[in-house]
Protein backbone atom coordinates (compact mmCIF):
# COMPACT_ATOMS: atom_id res chain seq x y z
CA UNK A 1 -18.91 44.67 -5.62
CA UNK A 2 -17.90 41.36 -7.85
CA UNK A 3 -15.02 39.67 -7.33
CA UNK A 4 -12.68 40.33 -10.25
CA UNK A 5 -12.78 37.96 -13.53
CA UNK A 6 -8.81 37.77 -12.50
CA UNK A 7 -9.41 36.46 -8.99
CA UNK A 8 -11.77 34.04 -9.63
CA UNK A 9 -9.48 31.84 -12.19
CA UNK A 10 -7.13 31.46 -8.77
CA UNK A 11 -4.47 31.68 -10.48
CA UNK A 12 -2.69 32.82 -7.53
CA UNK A 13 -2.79 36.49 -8.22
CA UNK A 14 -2.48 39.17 -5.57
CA UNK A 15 -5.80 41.30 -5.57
CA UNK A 16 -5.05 44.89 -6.47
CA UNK A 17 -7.88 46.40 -4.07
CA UNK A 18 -10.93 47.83 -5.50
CA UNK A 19 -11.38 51.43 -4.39
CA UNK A 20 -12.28 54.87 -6.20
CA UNK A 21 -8.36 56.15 -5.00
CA UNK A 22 -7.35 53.22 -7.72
CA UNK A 23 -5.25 50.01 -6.91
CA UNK A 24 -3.12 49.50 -3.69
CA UNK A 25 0.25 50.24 -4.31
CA UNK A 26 2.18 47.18 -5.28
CA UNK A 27 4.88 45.18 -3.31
CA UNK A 28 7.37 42.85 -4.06
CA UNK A 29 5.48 39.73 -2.64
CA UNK A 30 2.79 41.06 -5.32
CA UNK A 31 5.24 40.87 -8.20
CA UNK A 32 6.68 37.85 -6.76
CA UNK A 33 3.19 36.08 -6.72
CA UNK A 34 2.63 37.72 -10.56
CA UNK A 35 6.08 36.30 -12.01
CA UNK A 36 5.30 33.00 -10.65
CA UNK A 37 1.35 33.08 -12.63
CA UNK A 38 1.48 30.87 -15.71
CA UNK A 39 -2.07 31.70 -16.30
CA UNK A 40 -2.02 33.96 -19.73
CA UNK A 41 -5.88 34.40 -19.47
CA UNK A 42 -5.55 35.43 -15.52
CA UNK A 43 -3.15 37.40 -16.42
CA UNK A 44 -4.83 39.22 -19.67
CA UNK A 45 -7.94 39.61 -17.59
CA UNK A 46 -5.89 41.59 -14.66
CA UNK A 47 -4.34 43.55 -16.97
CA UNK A 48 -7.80 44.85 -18.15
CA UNK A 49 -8.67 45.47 -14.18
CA UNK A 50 -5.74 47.30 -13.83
CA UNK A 51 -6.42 49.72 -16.89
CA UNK A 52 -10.16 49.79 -16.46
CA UNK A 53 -8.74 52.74 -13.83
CA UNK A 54 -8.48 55.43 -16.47
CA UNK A 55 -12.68 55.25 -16.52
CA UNK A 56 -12.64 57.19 -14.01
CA UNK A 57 -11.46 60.19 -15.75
CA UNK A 58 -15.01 60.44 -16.79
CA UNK A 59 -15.75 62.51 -14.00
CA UNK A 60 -13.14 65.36 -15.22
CA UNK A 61 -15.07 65.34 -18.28
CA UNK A 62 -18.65 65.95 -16.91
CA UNK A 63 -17.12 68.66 -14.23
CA UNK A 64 -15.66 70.65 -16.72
CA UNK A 65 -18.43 70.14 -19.43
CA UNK A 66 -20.37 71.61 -16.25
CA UNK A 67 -18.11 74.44 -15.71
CA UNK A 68 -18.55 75.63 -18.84
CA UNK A 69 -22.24 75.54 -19.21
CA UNK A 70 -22.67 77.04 -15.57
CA UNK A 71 -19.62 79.84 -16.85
CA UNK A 72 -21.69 80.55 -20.24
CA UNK A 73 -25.09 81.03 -18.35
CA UNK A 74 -23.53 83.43 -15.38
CA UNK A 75 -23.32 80.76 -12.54
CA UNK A 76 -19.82 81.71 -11.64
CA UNK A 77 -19.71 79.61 -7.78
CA UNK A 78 -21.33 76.56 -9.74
CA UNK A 79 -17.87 77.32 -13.00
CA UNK A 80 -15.63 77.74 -9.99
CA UNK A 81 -16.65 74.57 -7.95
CA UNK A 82 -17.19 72.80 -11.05
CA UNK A 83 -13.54 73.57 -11.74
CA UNK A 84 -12.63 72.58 -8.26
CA UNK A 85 -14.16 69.31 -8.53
CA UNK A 86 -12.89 68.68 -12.48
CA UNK A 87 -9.23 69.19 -10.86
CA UNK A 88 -9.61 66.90 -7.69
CA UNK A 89 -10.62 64.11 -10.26
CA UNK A 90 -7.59 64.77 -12.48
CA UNK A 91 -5.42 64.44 -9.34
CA UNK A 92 -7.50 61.71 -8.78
CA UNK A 93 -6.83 59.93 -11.53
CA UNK A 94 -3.06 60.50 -11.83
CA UNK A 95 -2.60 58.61 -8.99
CA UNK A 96 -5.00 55.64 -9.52
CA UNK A 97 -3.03 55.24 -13.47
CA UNK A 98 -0.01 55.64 -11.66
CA UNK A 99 -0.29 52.70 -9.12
CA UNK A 100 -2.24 50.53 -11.69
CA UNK A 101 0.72 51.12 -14.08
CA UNK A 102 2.99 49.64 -11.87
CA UNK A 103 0.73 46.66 -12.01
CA UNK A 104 0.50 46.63 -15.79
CA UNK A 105 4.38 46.52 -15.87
CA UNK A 106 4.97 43.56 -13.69
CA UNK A 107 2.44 41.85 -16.02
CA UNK A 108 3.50 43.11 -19.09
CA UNK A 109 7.18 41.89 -17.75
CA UNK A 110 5.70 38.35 -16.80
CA UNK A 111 4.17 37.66 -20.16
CA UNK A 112 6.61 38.93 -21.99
CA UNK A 113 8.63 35.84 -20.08
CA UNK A 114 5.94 33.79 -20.62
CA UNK A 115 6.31 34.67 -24.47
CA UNK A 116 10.19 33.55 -24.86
């Protein structure tokens, strides 16, 4: 996988992880290193990394579009496991928006700083 557009400004950015579970949670040395970035385009492009998480709700989308085709043409296991799968992803991707929030929010905070 590419190194993110974020990292490779070294701006001194912590790297958020790259993983289908979402970002690594943060930690204070992260939003240390983030409040100390004077790099708005590092910055703007880590923000995008960080909400570039939601595509994975795409899955939810195609499991349940699947559950209902399989449902409408008798396939009951295929609806039910269809169903199973659409509702692992939406856990899924609760917790992957959740973590990159928190990432968003020290950034948000930093250029908002930045702004002043």
């Amino acid at each position: 996988m590419a190194t993110p557009l974020y990292l490779r400004r070294d701006a001194g950015l912590p790297d958020m992880g790259r993983s289908g579970a979402g970002p690594r949670a943060i930690n204070g040395a992260d939003v240390d290193a983030i409040m100390a970035c004077a790099d708005l385009a590092a910055l703007a492009e880590m923000k995008g990394y960080a909400r570039s998480y939601f595509a994975m709700s795409g899955l939810i989308v195609m499991a349940a579009g699947m559950s209902v085709g399989a449902a409408l043409t008798g396939r009951t296991r295929v609806a039910a496991a269809a169903i199973g799968v659409a509702t692992v992803a939406g856990l899924g991707v609760i917790e992957a928006r959740r973590r990159a929030r928190q990432w968003e929010a020290a950034i948000d905070a930093r250029v908002a700083h930045i702004a002043r």
